[in-house]
N, C-alpha and C. Protein backbone atom coordinates (compact mmCIF):
# COMPACT_ATOMS: atom_id res chain seq x y z
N UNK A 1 -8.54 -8.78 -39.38
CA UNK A 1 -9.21 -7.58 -38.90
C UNK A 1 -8.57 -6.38 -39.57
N UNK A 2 -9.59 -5.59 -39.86
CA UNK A 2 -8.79 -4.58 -40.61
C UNK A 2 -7.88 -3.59 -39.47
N UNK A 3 -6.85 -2.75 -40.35
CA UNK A 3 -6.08 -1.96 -39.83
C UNK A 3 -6.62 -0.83 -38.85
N UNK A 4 -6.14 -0.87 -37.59
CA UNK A 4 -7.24 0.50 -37.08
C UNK A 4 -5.95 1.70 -36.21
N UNK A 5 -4.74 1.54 -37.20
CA UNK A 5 -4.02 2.58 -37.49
C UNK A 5 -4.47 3.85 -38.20
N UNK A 6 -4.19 4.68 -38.17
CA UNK A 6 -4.42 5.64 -39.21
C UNK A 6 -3.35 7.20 -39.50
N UNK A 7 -2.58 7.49 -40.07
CA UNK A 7 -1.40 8.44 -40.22
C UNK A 7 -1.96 9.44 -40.28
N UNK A 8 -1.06 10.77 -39.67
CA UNK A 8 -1.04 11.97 -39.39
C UNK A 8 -1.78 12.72 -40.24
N UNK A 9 -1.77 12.64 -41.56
CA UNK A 9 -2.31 12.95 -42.73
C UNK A 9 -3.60 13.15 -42.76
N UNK A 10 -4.45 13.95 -43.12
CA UNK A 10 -6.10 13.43 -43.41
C UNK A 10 -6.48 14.32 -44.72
N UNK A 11 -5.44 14.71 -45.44
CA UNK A 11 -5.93 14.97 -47.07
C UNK A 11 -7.30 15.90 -46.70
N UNK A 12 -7.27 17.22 -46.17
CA UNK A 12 -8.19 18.12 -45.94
C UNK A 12 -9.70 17.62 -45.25
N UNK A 13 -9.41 16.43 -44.77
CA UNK A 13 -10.51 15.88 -43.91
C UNK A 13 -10.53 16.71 -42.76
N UNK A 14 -11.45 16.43 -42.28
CA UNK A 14 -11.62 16.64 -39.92
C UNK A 14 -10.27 16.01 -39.49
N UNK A 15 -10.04 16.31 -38.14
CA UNK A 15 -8.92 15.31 -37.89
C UNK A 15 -9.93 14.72 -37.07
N UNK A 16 -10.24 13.07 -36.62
CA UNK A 16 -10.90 12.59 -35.79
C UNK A 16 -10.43 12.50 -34.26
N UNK A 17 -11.09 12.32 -33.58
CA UNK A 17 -10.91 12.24 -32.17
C UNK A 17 -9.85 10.90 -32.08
N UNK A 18 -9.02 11.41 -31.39
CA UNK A 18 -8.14 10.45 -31.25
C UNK A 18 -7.40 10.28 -29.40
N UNK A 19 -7.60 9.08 -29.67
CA UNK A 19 -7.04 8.46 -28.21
C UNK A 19 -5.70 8.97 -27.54
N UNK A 20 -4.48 8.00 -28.84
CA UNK A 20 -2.86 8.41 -28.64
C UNK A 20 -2.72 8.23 -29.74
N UNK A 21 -1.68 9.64 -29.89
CA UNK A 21 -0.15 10.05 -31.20
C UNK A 21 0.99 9.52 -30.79
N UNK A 22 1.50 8.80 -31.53
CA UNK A 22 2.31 8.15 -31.55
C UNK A 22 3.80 8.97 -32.44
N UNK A 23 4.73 8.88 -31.46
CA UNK A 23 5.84 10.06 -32.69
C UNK A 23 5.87 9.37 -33.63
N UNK A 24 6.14 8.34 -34.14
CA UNK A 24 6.16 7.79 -35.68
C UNK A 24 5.32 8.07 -36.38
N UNK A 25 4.41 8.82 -35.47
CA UNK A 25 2.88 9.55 -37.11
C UNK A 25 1.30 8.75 -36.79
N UNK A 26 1.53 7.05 -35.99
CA UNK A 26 0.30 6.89 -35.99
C UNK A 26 -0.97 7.57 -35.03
N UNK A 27 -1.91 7.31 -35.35
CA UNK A 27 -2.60 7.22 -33.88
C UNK A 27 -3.90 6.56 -33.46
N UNK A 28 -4.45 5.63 -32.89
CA UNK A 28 -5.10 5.34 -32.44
C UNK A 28 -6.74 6.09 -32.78
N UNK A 29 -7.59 6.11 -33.53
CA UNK A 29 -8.50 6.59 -33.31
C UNK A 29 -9.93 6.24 -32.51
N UNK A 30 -10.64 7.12 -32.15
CA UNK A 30 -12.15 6.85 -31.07
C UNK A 30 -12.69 5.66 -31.72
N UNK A 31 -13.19 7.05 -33.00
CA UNK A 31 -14.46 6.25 -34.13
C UNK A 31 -13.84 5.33 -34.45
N UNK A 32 -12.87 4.82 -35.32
CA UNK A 32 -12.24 3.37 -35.80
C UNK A 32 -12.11 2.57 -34.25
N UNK A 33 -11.77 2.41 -33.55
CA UNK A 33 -11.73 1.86 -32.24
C UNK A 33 -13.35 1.16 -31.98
N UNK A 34 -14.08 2.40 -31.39
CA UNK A 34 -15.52 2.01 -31.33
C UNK A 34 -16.37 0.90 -32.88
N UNK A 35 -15.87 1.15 -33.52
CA UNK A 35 -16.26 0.79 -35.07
C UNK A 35 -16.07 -0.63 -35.03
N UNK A 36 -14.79 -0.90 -34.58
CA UNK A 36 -14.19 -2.34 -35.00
C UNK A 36 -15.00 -3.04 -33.44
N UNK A 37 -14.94 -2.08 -32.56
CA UNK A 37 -15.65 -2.87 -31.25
C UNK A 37 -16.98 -3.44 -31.57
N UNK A 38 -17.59 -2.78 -32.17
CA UNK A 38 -19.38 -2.79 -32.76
C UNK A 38 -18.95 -4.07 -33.45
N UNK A 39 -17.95 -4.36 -34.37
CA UNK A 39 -18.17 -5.27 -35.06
C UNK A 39 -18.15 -6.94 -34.23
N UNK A 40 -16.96 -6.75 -33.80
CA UNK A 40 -16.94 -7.78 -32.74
C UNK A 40 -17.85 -8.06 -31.72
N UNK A 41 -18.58 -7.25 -31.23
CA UNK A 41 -19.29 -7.32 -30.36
C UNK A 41 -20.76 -7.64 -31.23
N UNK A 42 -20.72 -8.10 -32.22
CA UNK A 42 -21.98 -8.29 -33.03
C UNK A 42 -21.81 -9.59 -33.44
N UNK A 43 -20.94 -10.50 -33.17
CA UNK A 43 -20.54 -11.70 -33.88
C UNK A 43 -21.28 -12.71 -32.60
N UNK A 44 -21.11 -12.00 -31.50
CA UNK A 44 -20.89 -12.74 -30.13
C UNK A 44 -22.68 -13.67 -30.08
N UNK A 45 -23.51 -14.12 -29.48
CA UNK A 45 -24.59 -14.01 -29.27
C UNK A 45 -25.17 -14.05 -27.85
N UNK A 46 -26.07 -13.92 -27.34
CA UNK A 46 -26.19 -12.78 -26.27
C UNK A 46 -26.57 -13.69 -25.57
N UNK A 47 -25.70 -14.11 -24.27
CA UNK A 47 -26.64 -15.49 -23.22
C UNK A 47 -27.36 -15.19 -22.27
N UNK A 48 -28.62 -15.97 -22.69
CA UNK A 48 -29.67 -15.94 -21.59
C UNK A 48 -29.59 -16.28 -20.48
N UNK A 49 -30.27 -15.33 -19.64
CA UNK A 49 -29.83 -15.08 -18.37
C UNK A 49 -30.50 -16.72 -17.78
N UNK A 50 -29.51 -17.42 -16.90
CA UNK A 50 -30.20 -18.55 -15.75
C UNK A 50 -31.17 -18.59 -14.89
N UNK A 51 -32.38 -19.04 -14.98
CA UNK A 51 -32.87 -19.20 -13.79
C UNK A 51 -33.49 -20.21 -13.94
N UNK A 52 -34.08 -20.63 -12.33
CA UNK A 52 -34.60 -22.08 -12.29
C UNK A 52 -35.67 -21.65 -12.12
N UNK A 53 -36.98 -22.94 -12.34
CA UNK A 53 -38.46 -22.31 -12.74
C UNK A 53 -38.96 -22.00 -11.36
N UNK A 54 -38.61 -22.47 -10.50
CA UNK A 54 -39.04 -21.84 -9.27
C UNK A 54 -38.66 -20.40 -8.58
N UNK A 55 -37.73 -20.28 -9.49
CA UNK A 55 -36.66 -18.71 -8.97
C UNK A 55 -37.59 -18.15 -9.42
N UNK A 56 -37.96 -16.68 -9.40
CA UNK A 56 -38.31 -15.17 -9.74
C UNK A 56 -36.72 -15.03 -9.80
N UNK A 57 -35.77 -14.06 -11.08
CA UNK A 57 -35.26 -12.80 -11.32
C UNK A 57 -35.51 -12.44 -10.39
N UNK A 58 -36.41 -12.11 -10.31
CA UNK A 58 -36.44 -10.12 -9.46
C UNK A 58 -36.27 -10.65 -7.74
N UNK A 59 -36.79 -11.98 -7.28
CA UNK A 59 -36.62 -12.54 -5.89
C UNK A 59 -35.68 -12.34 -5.49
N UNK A 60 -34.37 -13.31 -6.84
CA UNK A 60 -33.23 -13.33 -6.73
C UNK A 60 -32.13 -11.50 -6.55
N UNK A 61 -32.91 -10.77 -7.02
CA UNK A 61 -32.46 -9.57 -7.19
C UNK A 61 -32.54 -8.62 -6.14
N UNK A 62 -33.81 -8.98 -5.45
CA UNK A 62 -34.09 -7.92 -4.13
C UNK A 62 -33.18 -8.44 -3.08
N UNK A 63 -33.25 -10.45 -3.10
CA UNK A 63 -32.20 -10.59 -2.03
C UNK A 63 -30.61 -10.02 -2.12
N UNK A 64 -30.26 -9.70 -3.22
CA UNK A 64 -28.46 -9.86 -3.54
C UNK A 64 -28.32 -8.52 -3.20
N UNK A 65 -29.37 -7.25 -3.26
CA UNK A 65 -29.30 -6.19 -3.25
C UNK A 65 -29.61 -5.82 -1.68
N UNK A 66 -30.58 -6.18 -1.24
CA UNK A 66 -30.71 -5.82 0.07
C UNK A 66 -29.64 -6.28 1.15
N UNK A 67 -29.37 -7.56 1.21
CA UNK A 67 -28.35 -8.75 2.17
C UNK A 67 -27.40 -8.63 1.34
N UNK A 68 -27.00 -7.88 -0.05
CA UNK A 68 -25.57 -7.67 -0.01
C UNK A 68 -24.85 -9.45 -0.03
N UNK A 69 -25.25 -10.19 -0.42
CA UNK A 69 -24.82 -11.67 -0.75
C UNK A 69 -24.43 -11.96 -2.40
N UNK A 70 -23.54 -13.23 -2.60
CA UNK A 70 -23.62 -13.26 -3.98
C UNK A 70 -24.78 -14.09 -4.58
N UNK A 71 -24.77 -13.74 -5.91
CA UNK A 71 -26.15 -14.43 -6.66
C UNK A 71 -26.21 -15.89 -6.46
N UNK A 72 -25.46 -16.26 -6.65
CA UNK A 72 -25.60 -18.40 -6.55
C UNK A 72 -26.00 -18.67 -5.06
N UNK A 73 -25.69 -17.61 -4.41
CA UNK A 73 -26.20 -18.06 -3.12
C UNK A 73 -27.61 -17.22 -2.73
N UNK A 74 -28.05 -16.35 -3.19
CA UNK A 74 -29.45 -16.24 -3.02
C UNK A 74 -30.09 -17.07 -3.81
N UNK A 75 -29.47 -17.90 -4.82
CA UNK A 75 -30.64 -18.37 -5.86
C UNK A 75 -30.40 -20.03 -5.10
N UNK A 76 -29.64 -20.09 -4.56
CA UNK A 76 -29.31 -21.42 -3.57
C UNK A 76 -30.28 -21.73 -2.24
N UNK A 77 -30.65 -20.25 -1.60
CA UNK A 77 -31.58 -20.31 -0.74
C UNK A 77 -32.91 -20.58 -1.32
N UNK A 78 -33.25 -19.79 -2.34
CA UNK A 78 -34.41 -19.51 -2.60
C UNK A 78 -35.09 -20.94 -3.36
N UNK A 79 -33.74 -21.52 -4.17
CA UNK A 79 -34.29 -22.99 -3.80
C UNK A 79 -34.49 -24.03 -2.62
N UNK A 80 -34.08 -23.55 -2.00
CA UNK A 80 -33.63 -24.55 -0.43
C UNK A 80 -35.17 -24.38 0.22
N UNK A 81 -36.03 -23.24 -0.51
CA UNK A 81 -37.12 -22.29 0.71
C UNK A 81 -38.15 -22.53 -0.43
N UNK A 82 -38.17 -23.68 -1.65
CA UNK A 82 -38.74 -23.54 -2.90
C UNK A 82 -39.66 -22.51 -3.50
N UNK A 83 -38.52 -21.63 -3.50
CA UNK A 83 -38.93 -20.10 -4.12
C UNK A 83 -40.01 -19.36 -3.31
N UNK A 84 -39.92 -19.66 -1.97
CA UNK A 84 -40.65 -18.35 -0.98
C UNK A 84 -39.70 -17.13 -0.48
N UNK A 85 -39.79 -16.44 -0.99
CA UNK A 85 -39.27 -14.88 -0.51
C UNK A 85 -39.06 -15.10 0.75
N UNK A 86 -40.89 -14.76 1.31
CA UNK A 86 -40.23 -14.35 2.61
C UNK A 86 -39.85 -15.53 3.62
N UNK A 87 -39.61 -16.86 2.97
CA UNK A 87 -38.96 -18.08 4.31
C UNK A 87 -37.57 -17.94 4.31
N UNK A 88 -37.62 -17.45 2.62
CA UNK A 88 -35.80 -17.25 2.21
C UNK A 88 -35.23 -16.16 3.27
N UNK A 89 -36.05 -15.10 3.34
CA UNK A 89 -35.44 -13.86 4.36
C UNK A 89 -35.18 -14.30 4.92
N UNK A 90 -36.32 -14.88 5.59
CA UNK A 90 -36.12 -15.72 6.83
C UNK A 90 -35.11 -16.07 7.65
N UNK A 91 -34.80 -16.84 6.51
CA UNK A 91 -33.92 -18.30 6.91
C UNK A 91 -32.47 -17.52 6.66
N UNK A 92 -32.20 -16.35 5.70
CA UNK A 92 -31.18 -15.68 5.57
C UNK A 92 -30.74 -14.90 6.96
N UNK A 93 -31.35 -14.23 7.28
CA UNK A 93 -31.40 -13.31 8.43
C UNK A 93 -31.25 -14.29 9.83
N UNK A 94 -31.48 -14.77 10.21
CA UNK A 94 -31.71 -16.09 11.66
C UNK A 94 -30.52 -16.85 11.46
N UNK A 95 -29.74 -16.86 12.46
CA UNK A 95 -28.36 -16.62 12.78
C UNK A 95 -28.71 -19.09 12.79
């Protein structure tokens, strides 16, 4: 990975936005920081989100948001209720 040091110096450049100066002269910069992040973060490839064919996303989404529950377990009901909303409420809510 390249160096994302850079010395006190900038030979009549801008000085760039910088994070931390370091007394030995280095410092940390934004743009080189963000730069090398872009790169890495471009290597990665992007995983598709889970769901089962009976789930709705968005089913799964109104329950976790409204009832405040975690996701494996609304998407646990909503299979248990084979993907009915409102039996899932239902059955969520009824003690």
């Amino acid at each position: 990975m390249s160096q994302q040091l850079q010395r006190g110096s900038n030979n009549g450049h801008p000085e760039p936005e910088v994070i931390v100066n370091y007394a030995d002269g280095y410092a940390y910069s934004k743009s080189k920081f963000e730069e090398g992040l872009r790169i890495v973060l471009a290597d990665k490839p992007a995983k598709p989100a889970k769901t089962h064919s009976n789930v709705k996303k968005e089913d799964v989404d109104l329950i976790v948001s409204e009832l405040e529950i975690p996701r494996g377990h609304a998407e646990r009901a909503l299979l248990d209720n084979n993907g009915d909303l409102a039996k899932t409420l239902q059955a969520l809510i009824t003690p």
